[in-house]
N, C-alpha and C. Protein backbone atom coordinates (compact mmCIF):
# COMPACT_ATOMS: atom_id res chain seq x y z
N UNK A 1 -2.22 26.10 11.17
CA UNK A 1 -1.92 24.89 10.41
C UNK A 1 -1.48 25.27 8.99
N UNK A 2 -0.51 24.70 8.47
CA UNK A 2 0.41 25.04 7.37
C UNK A 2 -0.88 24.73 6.26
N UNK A 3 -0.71 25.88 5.00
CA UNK A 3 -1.75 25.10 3.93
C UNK A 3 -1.58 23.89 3.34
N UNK A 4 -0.41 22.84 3.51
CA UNK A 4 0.15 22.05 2.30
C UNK A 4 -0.63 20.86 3.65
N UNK A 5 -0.79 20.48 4.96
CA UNK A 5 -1.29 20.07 5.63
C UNK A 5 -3.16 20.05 5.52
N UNK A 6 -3.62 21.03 5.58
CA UNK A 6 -4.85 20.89 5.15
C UNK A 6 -5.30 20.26 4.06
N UNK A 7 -4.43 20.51 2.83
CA UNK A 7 -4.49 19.76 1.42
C UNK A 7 -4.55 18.77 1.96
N UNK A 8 -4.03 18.15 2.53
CA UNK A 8 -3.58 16.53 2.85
C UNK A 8 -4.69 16.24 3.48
N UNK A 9 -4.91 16.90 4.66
CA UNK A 9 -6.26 16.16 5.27
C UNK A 9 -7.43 16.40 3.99
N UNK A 10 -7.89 17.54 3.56
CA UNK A 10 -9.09 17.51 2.62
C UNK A 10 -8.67 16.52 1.57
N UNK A 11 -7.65 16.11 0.94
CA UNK A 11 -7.34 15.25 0.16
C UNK A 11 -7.89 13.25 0.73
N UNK A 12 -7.45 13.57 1.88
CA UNK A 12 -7.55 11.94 2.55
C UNK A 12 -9.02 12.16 2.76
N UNK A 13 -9.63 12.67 3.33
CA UNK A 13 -11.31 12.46 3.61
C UNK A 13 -11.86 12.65 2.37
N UNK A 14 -11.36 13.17 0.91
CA UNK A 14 -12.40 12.86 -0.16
C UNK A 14 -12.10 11.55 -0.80
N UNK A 15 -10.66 10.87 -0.40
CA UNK A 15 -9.90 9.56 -0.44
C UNK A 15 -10.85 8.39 0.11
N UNK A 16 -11.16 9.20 1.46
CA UNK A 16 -11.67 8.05 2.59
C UNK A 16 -13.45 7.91 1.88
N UNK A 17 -13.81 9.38 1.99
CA UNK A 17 -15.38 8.94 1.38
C UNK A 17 -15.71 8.28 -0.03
N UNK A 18 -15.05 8.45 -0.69
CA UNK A 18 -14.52 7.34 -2.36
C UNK A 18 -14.09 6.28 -2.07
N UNK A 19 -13.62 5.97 -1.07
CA UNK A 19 -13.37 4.33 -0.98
C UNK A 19 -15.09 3.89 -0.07
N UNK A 20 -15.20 4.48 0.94
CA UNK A 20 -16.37 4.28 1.82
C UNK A 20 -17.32 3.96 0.13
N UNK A 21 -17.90 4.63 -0.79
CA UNK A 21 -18.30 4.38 -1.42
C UNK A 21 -18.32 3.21 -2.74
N UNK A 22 -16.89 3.05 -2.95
CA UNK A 22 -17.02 1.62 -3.65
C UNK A 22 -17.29 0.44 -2.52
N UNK A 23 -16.58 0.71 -1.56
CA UNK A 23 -16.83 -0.38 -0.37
C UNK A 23 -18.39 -0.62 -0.25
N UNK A 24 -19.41 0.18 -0.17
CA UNK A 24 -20.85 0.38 -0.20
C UNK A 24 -21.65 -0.56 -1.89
N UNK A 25 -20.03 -0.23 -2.61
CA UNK A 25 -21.05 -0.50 -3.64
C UNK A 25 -20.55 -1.99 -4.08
N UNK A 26 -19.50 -2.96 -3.50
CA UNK A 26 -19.24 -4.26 -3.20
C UNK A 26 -20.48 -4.89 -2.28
N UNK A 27 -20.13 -4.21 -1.50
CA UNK A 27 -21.29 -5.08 -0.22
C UNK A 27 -22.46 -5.15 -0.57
N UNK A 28 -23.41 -3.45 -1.76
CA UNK A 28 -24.52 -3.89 -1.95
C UNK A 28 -25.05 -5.22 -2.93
N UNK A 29 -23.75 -5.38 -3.99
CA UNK A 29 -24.09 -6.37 -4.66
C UNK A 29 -24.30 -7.80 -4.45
N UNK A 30 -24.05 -8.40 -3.05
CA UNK A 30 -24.07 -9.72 -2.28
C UNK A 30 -23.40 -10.69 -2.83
N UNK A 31 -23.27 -11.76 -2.41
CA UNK A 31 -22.75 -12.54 -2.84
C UNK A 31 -22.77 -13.43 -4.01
N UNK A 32 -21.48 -13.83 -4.59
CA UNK A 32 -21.81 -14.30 -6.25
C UNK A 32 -22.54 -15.28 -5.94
N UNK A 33 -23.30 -15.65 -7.37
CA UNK A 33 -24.47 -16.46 -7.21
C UNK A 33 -23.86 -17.74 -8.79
N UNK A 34 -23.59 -18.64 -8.23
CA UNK A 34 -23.93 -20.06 -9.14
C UNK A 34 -25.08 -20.86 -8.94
N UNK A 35 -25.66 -21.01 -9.87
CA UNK A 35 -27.07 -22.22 -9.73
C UNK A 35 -26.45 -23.25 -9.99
N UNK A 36 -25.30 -24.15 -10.38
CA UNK A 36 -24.74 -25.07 -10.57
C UNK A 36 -25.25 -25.65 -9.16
N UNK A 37 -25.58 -27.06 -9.18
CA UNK A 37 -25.14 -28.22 -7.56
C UNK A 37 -23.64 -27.54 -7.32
N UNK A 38 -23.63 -27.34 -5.56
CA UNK A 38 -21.96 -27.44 -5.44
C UNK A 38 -21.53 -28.88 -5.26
N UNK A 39 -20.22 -28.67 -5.87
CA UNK A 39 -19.27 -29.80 -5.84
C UNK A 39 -17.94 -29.71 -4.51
N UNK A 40 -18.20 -28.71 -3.95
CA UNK A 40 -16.81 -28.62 -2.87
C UNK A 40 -17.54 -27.39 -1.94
N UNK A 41 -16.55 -27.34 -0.71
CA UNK A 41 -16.36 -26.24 0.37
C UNK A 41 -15.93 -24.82 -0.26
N UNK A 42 -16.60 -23.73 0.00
CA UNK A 42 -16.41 -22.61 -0.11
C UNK A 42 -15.79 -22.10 0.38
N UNK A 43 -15.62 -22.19 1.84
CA UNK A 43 -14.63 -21.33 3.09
C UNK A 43 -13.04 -21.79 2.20
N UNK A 44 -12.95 -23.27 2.71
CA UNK A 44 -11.57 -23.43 2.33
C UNK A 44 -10.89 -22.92 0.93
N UNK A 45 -12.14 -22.72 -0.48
CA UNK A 45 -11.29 -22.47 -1.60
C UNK A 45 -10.77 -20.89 -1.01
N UNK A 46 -11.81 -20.00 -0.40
CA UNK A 46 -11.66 -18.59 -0.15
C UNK A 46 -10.33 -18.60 0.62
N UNK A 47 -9.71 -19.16 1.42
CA UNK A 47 -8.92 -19.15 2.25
C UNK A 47 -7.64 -19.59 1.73
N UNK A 48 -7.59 -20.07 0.53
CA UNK A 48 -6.92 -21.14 -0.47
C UNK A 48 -6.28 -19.98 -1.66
N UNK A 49 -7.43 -19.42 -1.67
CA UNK A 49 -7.80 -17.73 -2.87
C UNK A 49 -6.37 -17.03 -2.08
N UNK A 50 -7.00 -16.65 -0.85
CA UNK A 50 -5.74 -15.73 -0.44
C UNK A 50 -4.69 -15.93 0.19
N UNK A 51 -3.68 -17.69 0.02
CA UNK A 51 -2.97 -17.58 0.50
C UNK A 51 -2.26 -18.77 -0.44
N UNK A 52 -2.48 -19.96 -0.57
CA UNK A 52 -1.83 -20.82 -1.95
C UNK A 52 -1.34 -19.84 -3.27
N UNK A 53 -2.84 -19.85 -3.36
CA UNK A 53 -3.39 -19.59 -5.08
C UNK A 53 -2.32 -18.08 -5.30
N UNK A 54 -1.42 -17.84 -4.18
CA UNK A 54 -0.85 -16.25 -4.31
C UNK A 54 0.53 -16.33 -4.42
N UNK A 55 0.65 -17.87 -4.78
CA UNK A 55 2.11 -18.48 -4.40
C UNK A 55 2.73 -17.93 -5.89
N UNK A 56 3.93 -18.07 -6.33
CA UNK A 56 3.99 -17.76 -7.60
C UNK A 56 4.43 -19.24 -8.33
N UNK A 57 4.42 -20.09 -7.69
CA UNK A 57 4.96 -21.52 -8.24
C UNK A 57 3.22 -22.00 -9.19
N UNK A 58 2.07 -21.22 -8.51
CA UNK A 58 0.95 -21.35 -8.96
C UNK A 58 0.29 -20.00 -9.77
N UNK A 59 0.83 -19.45 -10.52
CA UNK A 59 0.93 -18.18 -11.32
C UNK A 59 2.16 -17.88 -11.95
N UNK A 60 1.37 -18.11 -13.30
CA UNK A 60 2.31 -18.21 -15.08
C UNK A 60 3.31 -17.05 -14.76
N UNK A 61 2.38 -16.14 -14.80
CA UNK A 61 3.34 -14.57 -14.93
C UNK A 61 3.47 -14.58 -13.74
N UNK A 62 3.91 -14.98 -12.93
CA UNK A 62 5.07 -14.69 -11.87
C UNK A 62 6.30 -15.86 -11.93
N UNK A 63 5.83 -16.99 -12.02
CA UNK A 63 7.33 -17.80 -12.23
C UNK A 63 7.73 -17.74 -13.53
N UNK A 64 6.89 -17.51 -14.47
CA UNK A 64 8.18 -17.13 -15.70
C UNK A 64 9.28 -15.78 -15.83
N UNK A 65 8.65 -14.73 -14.73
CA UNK A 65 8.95 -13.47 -14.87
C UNK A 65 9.65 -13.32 -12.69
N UNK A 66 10.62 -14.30 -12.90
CA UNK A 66 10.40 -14.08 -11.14
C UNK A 66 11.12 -12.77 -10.82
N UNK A 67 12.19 -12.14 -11.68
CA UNK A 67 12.85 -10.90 -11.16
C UNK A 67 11.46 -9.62 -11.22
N UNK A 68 10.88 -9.54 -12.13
CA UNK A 68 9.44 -8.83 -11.79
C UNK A 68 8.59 -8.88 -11.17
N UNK A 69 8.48 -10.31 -10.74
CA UNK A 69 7.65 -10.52 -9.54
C UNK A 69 7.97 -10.26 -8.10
N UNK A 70 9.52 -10.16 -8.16
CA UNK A 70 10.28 -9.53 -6.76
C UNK A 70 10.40 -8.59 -6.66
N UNK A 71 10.67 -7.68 -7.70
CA UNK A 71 10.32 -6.41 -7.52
C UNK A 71 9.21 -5.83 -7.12
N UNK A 72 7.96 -6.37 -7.90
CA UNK A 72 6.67 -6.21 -7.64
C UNK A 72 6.37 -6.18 -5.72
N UNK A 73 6.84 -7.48 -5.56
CA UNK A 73 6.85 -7.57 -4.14
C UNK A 73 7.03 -6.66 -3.43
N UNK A 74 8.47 -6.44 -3.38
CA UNK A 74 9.20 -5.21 -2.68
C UNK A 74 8.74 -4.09 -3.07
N UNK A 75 8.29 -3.67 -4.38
CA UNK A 75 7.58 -2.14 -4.51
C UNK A 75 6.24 -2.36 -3.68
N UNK A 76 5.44 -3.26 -3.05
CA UNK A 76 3.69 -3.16 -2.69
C UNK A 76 4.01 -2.76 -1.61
N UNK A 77 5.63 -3.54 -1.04
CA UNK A 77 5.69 -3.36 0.68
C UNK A 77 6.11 -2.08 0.70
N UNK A 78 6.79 -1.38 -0.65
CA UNK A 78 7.60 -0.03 0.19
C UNK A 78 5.89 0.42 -0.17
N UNK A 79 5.15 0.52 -0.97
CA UNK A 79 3.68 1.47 -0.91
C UNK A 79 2.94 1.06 0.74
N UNK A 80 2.88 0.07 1.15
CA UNK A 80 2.70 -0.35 2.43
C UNK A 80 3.19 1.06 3.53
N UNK A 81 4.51 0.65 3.34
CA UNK A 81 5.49 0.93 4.30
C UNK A 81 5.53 2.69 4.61
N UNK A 82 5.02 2.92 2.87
CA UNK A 82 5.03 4.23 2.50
C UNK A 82 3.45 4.98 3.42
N UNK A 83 2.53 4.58 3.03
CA UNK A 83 1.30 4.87 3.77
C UNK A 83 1.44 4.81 5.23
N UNK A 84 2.22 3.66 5.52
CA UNK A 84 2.14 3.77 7.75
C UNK A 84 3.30 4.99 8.02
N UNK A 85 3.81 5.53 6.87
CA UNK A 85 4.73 6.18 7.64
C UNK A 85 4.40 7.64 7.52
N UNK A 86 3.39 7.77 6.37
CA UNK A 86 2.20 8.97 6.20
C UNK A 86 1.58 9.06 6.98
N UNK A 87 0.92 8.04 7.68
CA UNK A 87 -0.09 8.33 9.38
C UNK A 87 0.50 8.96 10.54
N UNK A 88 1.99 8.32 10.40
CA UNK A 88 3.00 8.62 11.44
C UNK A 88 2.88 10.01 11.03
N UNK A 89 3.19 10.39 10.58
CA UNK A 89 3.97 11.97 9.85
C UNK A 89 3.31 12.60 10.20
N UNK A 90 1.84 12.12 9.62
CA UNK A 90 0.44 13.26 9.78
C UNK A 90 0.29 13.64 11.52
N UNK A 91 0.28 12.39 12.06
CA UNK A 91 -0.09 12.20 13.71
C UNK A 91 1.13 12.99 14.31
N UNK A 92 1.82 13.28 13.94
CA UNK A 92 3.37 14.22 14.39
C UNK A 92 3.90 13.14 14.86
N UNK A 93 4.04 12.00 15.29
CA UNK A 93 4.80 10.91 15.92
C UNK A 93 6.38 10.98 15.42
N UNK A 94 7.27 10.87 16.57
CA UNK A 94 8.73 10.95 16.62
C UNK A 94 9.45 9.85 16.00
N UNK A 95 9.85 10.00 15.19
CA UNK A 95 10.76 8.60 14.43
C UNK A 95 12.41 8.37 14.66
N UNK A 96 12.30 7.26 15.07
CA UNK A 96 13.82 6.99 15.64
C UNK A 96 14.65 7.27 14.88
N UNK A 97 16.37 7.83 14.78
CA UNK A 97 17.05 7.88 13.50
C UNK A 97 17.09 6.88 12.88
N UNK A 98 17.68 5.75 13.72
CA UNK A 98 17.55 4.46 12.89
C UNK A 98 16.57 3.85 12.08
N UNK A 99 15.21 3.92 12.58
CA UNK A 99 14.49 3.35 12.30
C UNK A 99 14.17 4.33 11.05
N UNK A 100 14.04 5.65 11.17
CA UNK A 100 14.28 6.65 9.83
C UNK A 100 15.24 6.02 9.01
N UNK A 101 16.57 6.08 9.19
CA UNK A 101 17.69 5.25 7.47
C UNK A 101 17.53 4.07 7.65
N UNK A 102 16.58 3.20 7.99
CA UNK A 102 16.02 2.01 7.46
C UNK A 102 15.47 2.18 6.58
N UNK A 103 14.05 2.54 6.94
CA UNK A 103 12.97 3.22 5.96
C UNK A 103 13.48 3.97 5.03
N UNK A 104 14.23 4.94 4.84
CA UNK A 104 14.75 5.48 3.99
C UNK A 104 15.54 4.87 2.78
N UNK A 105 16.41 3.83 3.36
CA UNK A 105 17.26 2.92 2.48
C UNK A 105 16.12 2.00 1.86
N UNK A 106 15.14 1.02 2.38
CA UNK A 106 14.50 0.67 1.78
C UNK A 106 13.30 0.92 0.43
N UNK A 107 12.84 2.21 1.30
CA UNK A 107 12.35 2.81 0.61
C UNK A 107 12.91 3.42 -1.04
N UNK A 108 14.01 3.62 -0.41
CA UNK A 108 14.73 4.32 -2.05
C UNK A 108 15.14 2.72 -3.05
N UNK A 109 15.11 1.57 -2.29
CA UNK A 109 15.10 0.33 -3.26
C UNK A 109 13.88 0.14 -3.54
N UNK A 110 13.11 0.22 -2.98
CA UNK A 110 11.19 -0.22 -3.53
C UNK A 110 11.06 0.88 -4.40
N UNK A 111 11.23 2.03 -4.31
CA UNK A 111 11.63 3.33 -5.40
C UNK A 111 12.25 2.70 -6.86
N UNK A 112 13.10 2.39 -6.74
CA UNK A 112 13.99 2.15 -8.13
C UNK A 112 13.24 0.70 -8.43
N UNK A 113 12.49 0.01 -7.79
CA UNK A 113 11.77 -0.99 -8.36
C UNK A 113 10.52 -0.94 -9.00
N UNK A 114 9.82 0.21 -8.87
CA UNK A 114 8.76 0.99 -9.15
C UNK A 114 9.58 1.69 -10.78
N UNK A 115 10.72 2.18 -10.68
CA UNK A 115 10.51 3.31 -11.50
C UNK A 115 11.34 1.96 -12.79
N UNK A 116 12.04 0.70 -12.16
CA UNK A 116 12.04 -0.82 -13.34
C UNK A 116 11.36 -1.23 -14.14
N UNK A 117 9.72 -1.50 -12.94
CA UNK A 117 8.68 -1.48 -13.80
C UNK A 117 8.09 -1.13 -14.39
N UNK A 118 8.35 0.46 -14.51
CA UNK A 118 7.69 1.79 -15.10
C UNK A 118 8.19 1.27 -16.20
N UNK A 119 9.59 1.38 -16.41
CA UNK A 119 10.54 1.04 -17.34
C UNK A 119 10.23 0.03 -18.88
N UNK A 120 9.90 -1.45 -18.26
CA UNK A 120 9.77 -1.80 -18.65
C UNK A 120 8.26 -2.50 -19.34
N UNK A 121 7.54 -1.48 -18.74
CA UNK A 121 6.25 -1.35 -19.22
C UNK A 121 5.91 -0.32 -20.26
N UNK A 122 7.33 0.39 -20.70
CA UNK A 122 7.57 1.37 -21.57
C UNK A 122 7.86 1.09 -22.56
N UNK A 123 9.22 0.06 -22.76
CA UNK A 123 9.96 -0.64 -23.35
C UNK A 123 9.75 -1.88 -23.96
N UNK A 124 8.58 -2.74 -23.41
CA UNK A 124 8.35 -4.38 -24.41
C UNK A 124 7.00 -3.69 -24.71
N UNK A 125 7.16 -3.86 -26.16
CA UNK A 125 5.70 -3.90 -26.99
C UNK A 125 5.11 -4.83 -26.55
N UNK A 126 5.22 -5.75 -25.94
CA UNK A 126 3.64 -6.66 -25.58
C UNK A 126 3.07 -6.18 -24.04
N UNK A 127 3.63 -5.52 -22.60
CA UNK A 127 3.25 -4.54 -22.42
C UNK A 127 2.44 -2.87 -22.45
N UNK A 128 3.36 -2.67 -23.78
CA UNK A 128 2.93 -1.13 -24.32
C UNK A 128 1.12 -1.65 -25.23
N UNK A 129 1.08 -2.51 -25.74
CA UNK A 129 -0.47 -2.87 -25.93
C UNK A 129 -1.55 -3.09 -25.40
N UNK A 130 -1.09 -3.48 -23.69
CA UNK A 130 -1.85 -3.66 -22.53
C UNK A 130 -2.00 -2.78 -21.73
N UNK A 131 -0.91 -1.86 -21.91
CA UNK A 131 -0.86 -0.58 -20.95
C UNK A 131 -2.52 0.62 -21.97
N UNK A 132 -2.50 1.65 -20.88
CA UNK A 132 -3.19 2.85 -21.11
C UNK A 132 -2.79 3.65 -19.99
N UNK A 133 -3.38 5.11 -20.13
CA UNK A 133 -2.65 6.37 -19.49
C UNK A 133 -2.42 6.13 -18.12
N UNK A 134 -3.77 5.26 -17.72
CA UNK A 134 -4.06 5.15 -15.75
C UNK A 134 -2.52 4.06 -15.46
N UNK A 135 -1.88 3.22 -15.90
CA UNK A 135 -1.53 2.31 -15.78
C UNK A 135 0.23 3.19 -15.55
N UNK A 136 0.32 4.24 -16.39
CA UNK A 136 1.74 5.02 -16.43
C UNK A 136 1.63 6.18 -14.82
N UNK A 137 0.31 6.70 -14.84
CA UNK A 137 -0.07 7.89 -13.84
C UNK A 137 -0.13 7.16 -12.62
N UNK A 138 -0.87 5.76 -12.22
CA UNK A 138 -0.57 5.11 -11.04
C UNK A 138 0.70 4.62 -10.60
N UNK A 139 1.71 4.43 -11.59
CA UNK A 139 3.08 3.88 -11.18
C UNK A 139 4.35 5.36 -11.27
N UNK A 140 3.53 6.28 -11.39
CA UNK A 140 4.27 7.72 -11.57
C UNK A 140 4.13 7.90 -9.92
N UNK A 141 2.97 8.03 -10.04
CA UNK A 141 2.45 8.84 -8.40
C UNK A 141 2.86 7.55 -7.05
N UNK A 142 2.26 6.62 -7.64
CA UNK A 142 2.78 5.61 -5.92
C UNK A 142 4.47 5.31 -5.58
N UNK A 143 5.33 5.92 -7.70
CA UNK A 143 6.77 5.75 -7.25
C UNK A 143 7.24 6.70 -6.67
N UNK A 144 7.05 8.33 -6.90
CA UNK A 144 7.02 9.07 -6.49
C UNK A 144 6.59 9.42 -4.95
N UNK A 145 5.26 8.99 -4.89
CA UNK A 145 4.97 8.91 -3.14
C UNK A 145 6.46 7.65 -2.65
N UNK A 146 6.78 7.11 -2.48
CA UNK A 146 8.08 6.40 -2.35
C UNK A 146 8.99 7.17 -2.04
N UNK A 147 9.17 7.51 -3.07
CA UNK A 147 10.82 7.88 -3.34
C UNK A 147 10.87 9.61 -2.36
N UNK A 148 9.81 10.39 -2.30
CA UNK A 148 9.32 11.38 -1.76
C UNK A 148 9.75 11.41 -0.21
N UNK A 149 8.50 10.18 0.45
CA UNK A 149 9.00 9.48 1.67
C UNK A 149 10.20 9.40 2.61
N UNK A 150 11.11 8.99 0.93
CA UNK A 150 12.34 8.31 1.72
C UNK A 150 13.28 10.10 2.11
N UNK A 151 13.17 10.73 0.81
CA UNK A 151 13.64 11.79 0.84
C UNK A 151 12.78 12.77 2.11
N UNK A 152 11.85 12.82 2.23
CA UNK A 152 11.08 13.67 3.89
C UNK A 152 11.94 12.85 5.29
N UNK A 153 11.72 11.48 5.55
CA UNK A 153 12.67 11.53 6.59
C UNK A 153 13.93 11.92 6.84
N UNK A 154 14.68 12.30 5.68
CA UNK A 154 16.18 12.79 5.94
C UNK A 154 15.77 14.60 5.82
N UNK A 155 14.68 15.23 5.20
CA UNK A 155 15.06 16.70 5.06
C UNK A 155 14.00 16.97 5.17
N UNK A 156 12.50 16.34 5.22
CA UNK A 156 11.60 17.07 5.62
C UNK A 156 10.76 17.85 4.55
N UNK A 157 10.74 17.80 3.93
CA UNK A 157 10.35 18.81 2.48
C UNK A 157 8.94 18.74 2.33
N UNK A 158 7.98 20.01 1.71
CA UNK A 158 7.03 20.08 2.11
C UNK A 158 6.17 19.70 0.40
N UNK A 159 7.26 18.69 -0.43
CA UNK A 159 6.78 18.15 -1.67
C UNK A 159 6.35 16.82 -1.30
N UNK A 160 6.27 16.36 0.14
CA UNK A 160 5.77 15.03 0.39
C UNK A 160 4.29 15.48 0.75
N UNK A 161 3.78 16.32 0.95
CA UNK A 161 2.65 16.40 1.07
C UNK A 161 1.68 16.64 -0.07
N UNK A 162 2.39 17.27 -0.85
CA UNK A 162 1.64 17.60 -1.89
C UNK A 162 1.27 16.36 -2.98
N UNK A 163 2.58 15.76 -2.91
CA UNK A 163 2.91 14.03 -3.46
C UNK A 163 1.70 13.26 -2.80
N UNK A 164 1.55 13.38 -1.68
CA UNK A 164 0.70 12.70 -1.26
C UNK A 164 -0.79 13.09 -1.36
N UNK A 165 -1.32 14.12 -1.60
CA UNK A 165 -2.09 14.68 -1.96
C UNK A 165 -2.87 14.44 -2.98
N UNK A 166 -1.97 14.60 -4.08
CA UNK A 166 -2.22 13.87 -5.40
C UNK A 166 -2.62 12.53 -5.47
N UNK A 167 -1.77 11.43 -4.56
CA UNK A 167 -1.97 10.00 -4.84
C UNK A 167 -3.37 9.37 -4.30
N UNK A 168 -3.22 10.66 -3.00
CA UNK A 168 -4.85 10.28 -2.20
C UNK A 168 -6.20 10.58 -3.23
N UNK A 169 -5.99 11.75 -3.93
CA UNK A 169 -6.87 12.22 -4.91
C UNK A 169 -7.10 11.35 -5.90
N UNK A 170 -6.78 10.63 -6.46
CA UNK A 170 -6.29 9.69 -7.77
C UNK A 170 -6.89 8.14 -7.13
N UNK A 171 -6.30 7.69 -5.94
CA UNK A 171 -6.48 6.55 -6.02
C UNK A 171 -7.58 5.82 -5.88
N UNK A 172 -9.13 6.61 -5.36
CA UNK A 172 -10.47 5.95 -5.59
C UNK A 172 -10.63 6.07 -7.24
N UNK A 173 -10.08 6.85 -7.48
CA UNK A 173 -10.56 6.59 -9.29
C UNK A 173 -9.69 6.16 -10.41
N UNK A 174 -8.89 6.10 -10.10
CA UNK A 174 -7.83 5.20 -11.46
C UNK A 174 -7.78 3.76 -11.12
N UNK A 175 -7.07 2.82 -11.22
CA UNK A 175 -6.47 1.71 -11.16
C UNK A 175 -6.05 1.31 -10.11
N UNK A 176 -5.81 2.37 -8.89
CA UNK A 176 -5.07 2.17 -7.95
C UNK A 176 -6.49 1.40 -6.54
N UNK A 177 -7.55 1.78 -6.93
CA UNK A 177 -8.25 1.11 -6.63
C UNK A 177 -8.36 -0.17 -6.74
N UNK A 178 -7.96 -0.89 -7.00
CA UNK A 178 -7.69 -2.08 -6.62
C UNK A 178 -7.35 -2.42 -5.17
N UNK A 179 -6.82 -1.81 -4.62
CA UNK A 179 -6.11 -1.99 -2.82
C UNK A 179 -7.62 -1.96 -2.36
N UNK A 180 -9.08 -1.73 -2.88
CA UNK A 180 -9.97 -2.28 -2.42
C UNK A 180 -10.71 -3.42 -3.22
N UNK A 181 -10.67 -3.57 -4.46
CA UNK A 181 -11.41 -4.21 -5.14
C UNK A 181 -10.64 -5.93 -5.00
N UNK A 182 -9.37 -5.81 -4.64
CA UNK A 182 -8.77 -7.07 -4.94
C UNK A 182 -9.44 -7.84 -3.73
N UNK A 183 -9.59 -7.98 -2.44
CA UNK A 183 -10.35 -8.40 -1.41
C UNK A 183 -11.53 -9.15 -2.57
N UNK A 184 -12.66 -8.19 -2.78
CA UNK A 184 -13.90 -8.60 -3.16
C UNK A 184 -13.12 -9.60 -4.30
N UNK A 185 -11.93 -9.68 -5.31
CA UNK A 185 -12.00 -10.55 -6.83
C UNK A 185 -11.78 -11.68 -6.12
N UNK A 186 -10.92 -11.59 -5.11
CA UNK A 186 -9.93 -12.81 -4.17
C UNK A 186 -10.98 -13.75 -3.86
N UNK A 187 -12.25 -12.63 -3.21
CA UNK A 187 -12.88 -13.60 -2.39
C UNK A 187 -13.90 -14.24 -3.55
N UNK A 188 -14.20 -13.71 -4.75
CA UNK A 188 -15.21 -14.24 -6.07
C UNK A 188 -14.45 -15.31 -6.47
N UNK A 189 -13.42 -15.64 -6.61
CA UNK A 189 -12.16 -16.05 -7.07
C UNK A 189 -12.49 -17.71 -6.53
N UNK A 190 -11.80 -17.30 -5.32
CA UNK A 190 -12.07 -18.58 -4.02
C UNK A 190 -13.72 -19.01 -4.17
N UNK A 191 -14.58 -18.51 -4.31
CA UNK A 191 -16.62 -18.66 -4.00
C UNK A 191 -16.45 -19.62 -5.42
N UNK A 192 -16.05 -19.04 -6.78
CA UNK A 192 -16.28 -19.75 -7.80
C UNK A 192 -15.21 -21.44 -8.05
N UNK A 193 -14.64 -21.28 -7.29
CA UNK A 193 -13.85 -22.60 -7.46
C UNK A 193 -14.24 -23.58 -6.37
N UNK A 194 -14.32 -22.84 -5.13
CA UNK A 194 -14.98 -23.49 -3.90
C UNK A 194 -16.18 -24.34 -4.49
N UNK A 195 -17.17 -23.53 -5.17
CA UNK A 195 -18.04 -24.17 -5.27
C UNK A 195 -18.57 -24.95 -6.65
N UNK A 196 -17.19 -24.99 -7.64
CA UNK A 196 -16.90 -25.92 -8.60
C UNK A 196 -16.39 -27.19 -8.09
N UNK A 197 -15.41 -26.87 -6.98
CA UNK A 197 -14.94 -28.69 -6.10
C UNK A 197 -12.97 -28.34 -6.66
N UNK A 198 -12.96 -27.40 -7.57
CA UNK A 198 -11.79 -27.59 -8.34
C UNK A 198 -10.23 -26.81 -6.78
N UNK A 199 -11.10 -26.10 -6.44
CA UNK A 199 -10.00 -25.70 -5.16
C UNK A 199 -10.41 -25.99 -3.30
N UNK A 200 -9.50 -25.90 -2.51
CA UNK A 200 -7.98 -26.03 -3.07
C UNK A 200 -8.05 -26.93 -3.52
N UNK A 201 -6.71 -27.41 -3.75
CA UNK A 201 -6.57 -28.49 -4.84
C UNK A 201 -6.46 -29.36 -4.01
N UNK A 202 -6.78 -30.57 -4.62
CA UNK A 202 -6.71 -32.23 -4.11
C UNK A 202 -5.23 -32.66 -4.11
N UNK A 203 -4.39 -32.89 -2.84
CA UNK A 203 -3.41 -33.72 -3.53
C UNK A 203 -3.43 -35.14 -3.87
């Protein structure tokens, strides 16, 4: 087995046991607690949390900012798109050509939408005040795992592993953690409005 392969697996199982562990450390804390009387259903605000409330017609900074918010979009799916095609890779599984310069073409647009937002999180001072180091190093490494991707299905190169290596290493502890923590805010999110009466909303 090639060394840049082993990296990858020892990289993903110290990935996998760092997430296993914040996951441990969500669940031990139970569920949020209001002493308020409830005023409404809980299930429905939670359910409301992750699928209304995600609309952007109902979120400031996404309909004032909709070309960033489409980008945003399209960069989560190529990180999506980017990870199922890392399992593939790892598992040796055969990839169609086509279905390779799909992925590839897409991928290199979710790429340049990643490296927009890099951009312009560089460029507006009211950004650059909100930003810190994790915020530049997570959108370095997940654009890079991207753009990496697209470039391994056409040539194969053994800098996608190492790319990936890195991002697996990084992402229980920077910012990029969120791809677990957002579940648990979604669902606090939905519990605290559910049980204010204020969501979903009444028409």
């Amino acid at each position: 087995m090639s060394w840049y392969i082993v990296l990858t697996l020892v990289s993903a199982g110290i990935c996998l046991l760092a997430c296993l562990y914040h996951i441990f450390r969500i669940i031990s804390l139970g569920k949020p607690r209001d002493f308020s009387d409830p005023a409404g259903n809980i299930l429905p605000a939670v359910a409301y949390a992750f699928t209304g409330a995600m609309s952007p017609r109902k979120k400031e900074s996404a309909y004032l900012h909709l070309p960033t918010y489409t980008a945003g979009i399209i960069y989560h799916l190529g990180t999506f798109l980017s990870i199922f095609l890392f399992l593939i890779i790892l598992m040796d599984f055969r990839i169609s050509r086509d279905i390779s310069l799909f992925c590839t073409v897409f991928l290199s647009v979710s790429g340049l939408c990643g490296v927009s937002i890099l951009v312009k999180r560089m460029v507006k001072k009211e950004l650059q005040s909100l930003s810190n180091p994790d915020d530049y190093i997570s959108n370095i490494l997940v654009t890079g795992f991207q753009l990496v991707t697209a470039v391994f299905l056409q040539y194969h190169t053994q800098l996608f592993f190492i790319i990936a290596s890195c991002l697996l290493l990084y992402l229980p502890f920077g910012k990029l953690k969120h791809t677990l923590y957002f579940f648990a805010a979604r669902y606090q999110l939905g519990f605290f409005y559910g049980h204010r009466g204020v969501w979903p909303p009444k028409n």
